[in-house]
PDB file of N, CA and C in Angstrom:
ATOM      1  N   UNK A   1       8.627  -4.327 -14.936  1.00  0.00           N
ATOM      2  CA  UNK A   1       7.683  -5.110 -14.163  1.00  0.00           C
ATOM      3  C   UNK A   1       6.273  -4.779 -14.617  1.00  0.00           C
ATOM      4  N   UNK A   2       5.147  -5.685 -14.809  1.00  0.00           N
ATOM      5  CA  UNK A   2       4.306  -5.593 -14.924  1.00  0.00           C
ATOM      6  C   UNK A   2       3.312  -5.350 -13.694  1.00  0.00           C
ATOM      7  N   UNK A   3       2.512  -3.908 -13.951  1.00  0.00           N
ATOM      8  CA  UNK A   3       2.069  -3.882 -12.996  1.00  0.00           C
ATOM      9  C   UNK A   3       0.726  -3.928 -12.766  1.00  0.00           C
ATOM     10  N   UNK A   4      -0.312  -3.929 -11.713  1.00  0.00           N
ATOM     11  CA  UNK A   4      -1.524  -4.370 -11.635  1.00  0.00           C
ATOM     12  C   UNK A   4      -1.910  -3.134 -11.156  1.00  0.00           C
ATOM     13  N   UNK A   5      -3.247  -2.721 -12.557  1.00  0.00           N
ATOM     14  CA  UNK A   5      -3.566  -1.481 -11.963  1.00  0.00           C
ATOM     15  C   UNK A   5      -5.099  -1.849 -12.002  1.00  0.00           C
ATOM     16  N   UNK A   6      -5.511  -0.928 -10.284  1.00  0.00           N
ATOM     17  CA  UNK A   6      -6.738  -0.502 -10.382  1.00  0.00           C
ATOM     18  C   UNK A   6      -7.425   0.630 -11.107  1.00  0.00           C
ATOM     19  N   UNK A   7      -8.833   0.636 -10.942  1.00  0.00           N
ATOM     20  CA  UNK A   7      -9.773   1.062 -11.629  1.00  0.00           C
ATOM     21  C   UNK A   7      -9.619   3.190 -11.565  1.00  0.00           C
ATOM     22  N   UNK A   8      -8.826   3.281 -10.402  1.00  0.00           N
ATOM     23  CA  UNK A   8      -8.201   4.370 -10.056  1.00  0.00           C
ATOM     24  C   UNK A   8      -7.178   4.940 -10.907  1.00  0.00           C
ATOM     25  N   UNK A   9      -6.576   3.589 -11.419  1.00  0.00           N
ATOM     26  CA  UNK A   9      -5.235   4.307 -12.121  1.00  0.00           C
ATOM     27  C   UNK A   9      -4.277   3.501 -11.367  1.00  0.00           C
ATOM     28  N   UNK A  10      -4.366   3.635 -10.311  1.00  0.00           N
ATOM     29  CA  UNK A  10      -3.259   3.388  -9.291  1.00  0.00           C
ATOM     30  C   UNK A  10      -2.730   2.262  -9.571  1.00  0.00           C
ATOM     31  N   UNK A  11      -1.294   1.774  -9.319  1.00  0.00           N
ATOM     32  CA  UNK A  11      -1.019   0.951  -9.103  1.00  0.00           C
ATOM     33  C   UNK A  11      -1.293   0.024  -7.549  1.00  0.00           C
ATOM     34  N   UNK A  12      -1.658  -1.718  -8.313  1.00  0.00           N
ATOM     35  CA  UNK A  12      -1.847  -2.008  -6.628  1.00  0.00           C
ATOM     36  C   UNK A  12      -1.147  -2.790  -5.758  1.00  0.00           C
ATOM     37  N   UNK A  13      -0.215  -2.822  -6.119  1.00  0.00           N
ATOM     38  CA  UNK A  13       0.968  -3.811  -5.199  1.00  0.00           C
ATOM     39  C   UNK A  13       2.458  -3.216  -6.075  1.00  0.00           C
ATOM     40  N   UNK A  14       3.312  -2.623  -4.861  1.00  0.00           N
ATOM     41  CA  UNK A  14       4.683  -2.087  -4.747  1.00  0.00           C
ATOM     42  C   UNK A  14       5.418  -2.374  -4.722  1.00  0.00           C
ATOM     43  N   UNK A  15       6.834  -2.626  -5.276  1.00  0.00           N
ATOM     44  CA  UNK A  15       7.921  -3.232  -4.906  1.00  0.00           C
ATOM     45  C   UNK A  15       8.383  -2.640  -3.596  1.00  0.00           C
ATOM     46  N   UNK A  16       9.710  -3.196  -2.992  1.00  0.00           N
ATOM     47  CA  UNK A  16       9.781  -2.680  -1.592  1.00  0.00           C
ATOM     48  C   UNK A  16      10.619  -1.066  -2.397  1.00  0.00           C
ATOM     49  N   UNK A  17      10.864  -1.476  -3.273  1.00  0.00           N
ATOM     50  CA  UNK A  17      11.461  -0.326  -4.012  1.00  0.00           C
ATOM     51  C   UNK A  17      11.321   0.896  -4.155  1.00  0.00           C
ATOM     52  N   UNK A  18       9.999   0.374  -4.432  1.00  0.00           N
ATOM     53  CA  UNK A  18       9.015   1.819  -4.746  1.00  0.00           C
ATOM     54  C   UNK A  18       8.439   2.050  -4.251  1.00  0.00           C
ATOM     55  N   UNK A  19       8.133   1.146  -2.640  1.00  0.00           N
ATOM     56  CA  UNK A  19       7.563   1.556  -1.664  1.00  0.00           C
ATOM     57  C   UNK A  19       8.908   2.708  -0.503  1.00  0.00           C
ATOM     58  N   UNK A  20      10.198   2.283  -1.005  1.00  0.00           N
ATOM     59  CA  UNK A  20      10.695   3.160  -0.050  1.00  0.00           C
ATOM     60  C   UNK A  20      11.181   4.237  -1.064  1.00  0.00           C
ATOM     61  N   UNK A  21      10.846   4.781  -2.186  1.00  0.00           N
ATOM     62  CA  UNK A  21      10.542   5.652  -2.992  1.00  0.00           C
ATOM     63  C   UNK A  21       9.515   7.167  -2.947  1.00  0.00           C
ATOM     64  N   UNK A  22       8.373   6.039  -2.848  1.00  0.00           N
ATOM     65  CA  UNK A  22       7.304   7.126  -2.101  1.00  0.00           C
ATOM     66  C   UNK A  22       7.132   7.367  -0.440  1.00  0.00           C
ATOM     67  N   UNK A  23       7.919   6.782   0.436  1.00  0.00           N
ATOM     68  CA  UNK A  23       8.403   7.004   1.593  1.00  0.00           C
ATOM     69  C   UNK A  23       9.941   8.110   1.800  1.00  0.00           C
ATOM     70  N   UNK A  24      10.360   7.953   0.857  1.00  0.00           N
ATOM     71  CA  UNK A  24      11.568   8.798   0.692  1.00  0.00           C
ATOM     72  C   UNK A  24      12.145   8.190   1.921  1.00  0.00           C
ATOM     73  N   UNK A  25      12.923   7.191   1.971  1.00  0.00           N
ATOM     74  CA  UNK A  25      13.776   6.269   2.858  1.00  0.00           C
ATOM     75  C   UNK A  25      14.116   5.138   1.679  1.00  0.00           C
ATOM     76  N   UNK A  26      15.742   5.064   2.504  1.00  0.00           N
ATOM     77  CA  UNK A  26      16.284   4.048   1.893  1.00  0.00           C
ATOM     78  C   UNK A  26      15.729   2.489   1.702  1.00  0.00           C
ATOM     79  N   UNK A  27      16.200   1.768   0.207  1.00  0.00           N
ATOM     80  CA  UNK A  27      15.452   0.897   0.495  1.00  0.00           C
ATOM     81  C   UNK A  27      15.925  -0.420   1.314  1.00  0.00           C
ATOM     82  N   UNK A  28      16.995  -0.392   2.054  1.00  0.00           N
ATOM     83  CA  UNK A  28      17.253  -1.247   3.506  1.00  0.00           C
ATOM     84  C   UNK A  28      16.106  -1.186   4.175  1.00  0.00           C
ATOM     85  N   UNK A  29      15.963   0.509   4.837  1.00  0.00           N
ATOM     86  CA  UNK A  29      15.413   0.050   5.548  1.00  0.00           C
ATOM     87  C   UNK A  29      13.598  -0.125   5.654  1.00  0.00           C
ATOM     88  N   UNK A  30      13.620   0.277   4.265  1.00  0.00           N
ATOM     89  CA  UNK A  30      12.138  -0.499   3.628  1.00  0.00           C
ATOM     90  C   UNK A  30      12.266  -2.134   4.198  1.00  0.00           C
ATOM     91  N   UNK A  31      13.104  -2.712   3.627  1.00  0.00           N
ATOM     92  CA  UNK A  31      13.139  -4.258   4.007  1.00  0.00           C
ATOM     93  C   UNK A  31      13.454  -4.472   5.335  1.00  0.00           C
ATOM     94  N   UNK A  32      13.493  -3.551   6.142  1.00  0.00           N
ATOM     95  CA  UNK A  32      13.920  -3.785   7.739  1.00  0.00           C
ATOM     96  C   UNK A  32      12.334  -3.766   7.999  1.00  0.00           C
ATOM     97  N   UNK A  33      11.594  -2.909   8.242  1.00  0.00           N
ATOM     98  CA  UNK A  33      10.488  -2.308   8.372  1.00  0.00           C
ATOM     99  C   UNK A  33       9.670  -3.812   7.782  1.00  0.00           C
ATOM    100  N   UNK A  34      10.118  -4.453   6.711  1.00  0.00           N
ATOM    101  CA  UNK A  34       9.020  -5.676   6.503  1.00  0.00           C
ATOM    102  C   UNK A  34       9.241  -6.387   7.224  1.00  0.00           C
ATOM    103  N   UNK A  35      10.520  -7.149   7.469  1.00  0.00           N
ATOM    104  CA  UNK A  35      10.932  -8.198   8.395  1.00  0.00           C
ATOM    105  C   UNK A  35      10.830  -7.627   9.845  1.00  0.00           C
ATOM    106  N   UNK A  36      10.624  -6.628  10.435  1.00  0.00           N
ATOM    107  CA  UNK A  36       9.838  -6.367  11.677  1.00  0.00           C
ATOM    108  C   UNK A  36       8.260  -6.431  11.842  1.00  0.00           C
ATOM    109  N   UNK A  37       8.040  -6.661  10.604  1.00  0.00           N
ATOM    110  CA  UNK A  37       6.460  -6.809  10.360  1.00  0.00           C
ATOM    111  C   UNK A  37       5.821  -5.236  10.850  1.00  0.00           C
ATOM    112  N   UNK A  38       6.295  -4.223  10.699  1.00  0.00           N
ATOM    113  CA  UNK A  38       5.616  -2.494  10.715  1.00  0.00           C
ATOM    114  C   UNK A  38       5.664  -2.394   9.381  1.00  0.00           C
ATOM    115  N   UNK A  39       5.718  -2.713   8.421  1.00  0.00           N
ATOM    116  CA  UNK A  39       5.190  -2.105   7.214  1.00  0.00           C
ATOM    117  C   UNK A  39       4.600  -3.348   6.594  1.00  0.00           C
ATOM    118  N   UNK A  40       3.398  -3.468   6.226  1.00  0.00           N
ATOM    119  CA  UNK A  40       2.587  -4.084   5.503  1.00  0.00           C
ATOM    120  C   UNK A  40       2.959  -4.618   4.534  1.00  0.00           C
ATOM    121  N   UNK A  41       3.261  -6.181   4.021  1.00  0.00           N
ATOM    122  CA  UNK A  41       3.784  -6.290   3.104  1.00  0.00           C
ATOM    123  C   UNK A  41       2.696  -7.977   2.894  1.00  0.00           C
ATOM    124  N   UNK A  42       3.197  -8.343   1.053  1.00  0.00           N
ATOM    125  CA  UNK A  42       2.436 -10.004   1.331  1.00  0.00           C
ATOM    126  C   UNK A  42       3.904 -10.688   0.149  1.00  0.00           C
ATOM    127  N   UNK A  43       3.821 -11.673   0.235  1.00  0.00           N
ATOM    128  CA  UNK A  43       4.691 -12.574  -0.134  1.00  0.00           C
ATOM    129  C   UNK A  43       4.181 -13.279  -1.073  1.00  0.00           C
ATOM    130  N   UNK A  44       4.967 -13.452  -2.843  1.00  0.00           N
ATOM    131  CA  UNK A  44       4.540 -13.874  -4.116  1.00  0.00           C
ATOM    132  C   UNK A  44       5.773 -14.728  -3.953  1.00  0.00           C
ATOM    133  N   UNK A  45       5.594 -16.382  -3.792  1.00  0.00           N
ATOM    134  CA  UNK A  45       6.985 -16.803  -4.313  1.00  0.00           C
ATOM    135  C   UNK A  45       8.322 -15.821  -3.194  1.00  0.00           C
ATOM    136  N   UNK A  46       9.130 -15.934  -4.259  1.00  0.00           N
ATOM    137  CA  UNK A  46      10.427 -15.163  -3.562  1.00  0.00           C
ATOM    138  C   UNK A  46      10.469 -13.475  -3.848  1.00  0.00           C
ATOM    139  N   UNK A  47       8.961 -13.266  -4.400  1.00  0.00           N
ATOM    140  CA  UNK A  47       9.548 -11.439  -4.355  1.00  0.00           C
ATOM    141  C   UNK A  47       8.203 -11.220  -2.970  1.00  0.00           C
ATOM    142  N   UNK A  48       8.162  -9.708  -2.512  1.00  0.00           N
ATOM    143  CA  UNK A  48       7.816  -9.219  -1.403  1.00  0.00           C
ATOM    144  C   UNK A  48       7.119  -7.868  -1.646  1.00  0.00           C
ATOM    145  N   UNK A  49       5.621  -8.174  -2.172  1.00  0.00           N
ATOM    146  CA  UNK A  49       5.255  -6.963  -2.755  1.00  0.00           C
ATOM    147  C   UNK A  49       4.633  -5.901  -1.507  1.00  0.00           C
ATOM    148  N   UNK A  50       4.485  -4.901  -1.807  1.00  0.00           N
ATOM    149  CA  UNK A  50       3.985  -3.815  -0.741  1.00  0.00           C
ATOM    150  C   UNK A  50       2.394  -3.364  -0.896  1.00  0.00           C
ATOM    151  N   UNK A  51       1.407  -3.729  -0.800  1.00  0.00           N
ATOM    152  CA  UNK A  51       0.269  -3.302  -0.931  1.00  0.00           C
ATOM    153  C   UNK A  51       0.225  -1.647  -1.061  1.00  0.00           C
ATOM    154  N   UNK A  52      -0.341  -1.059  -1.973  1.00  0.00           N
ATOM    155  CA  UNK A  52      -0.640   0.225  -1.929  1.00  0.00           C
ATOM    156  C   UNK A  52      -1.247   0.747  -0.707  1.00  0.00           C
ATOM    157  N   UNK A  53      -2.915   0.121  -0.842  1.00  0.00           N
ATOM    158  CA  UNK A  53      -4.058   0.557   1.011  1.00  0.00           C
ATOM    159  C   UNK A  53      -3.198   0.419   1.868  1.00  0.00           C
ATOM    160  N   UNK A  54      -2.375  -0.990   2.203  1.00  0.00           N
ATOM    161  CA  UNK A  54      -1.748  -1.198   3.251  1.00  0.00           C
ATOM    162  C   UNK A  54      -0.902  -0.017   3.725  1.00  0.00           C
ATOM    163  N   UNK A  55      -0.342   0.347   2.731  1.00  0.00           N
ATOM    164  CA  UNK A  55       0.577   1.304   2.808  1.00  0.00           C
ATOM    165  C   UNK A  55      -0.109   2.721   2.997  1.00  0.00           C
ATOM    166  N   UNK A  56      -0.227   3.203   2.537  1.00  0.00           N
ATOM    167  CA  UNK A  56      -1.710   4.519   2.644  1.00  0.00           C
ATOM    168  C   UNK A  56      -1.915   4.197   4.235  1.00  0.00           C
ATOM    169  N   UNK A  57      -2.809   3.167   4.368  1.00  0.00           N
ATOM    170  CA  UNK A  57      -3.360   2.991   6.015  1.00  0.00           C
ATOM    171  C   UNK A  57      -2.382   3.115   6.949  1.00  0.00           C
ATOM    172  N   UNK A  58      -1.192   2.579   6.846  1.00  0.00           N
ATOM    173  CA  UNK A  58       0.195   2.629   7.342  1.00  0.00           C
ATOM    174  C   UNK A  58       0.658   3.901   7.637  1.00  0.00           C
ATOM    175  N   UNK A  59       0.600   4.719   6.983  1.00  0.00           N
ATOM    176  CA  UNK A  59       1.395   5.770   6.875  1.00  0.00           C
ATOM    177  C   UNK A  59       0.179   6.802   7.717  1.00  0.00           C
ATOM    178  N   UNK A  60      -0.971   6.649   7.846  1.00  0.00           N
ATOM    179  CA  UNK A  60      -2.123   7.205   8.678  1.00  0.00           C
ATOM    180  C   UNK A  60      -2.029   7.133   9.697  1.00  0.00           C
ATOM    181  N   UNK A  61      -1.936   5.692   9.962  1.00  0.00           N
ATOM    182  CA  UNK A  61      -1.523   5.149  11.482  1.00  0.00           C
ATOM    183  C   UNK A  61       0.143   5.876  12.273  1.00  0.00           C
ATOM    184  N   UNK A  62       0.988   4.969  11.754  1.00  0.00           N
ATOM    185  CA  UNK A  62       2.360   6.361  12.132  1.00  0.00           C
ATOM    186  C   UNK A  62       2.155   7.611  12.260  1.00  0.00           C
ATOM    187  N   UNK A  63       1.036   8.476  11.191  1.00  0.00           N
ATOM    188  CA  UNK A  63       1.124  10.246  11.611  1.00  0.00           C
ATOM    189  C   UNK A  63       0.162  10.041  12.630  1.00  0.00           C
ATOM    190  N   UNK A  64      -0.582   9.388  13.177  1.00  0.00           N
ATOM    191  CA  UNK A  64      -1.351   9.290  14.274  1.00  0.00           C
ATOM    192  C   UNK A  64      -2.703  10.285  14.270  1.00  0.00           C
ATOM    193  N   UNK A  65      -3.006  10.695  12.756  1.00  0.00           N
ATOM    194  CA  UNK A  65      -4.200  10.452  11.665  1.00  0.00           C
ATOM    195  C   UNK A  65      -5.129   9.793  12.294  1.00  0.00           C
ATOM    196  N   UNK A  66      -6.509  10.427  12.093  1.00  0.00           N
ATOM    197  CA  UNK A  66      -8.059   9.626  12.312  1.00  0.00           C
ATOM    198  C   UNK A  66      -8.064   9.335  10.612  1.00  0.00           C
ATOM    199  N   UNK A  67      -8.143   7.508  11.182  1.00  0.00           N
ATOM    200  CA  UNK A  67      -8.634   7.071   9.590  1.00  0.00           C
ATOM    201  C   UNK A  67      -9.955   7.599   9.162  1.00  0.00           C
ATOM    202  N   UNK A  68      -9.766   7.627   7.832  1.00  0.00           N
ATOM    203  CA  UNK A  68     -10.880   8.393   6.764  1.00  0.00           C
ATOM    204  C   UNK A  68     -12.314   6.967   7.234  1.00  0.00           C
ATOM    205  N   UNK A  69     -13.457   7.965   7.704  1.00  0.00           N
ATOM    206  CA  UNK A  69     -14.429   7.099   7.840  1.00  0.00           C
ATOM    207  C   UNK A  69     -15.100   6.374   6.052  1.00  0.00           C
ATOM    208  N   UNK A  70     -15.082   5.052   6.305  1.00  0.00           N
ATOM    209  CA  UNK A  70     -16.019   4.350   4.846  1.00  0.00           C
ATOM    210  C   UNK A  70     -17.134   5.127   4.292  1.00  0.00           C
ATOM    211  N   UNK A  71     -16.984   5.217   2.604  1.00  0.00           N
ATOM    212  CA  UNK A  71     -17.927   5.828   1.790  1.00  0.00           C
ATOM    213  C   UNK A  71     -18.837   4.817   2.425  1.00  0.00           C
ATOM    214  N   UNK A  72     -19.978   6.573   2.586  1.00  0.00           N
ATOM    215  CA  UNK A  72     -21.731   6.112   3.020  1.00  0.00           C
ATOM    216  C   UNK A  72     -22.292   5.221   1.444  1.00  0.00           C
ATOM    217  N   UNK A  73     -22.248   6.088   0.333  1.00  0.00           N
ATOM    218  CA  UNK A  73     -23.033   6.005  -0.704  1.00  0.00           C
ATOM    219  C   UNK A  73     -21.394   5.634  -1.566  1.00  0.00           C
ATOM    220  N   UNK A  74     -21.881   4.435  -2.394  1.00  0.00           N
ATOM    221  CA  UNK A  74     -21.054   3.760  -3.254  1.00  0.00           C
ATOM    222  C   UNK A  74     -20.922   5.268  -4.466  1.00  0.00           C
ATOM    223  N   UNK A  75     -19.852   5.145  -5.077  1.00  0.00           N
ATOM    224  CA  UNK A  75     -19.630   6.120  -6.278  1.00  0.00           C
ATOM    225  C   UNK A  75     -20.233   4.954  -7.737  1.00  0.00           C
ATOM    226  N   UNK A  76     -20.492   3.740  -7.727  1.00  0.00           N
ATOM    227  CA  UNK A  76     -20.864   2.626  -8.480  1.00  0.00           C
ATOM    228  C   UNK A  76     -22.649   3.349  -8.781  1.00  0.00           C
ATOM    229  N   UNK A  77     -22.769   2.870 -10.621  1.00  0.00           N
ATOM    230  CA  UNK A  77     -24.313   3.184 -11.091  1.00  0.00           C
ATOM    231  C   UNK A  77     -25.179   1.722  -9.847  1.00  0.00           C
ATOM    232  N   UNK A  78     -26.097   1.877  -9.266  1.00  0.00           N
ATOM    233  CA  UNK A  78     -27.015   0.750  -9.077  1.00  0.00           C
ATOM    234  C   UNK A  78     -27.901   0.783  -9.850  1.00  0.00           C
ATOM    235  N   UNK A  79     -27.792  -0.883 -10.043  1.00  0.00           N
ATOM    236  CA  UNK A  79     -28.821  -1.931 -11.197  1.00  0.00           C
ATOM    237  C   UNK A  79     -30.162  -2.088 -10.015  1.00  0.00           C
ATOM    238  N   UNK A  80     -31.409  -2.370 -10.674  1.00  0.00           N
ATOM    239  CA  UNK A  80     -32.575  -2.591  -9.866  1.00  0.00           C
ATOM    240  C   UNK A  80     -32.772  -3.404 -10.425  1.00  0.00           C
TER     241      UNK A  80
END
């Protein structure tokens, strides 16, 4: 599969595959978890990719985690 990487490295959209990979859970019930709509997912056609953030934010929310407050100061050079 070709995958779409950000500027991070990261990859940015998951199969449910490899989203219940880095969850360490089977991948049923990865696809249970989408079709209950609790795990973040968006729809290409007939495949069902897993957003990386979504997932990250997801997994914050369940440990019941204070989300990480937004960078004050961009890590980006500013143009004048």
């Amino acid at each position: 599969m070709d995958h779409q990487i950000a500027n991070d490295g990261q990859v940015l959209l998951l199969t449910v595959k490899e989203a219940a990979n880095l969850l360490r859970i089977s991948r049923n019930l990865a696809y249970e978890l989408v079709a209950q709509g609790r795990l973040p997912s968006i729809y290409l056609g007939r495949r069902i990719l897993i957003p990386r953030h979504g997932l990250e934010r997801w997994i914050v929310q369940e440990a019941g985690l204070p989300e990480p407050s937004p960078a004050v100061v961009s890590s980006a050079p500013q143009r004048h």
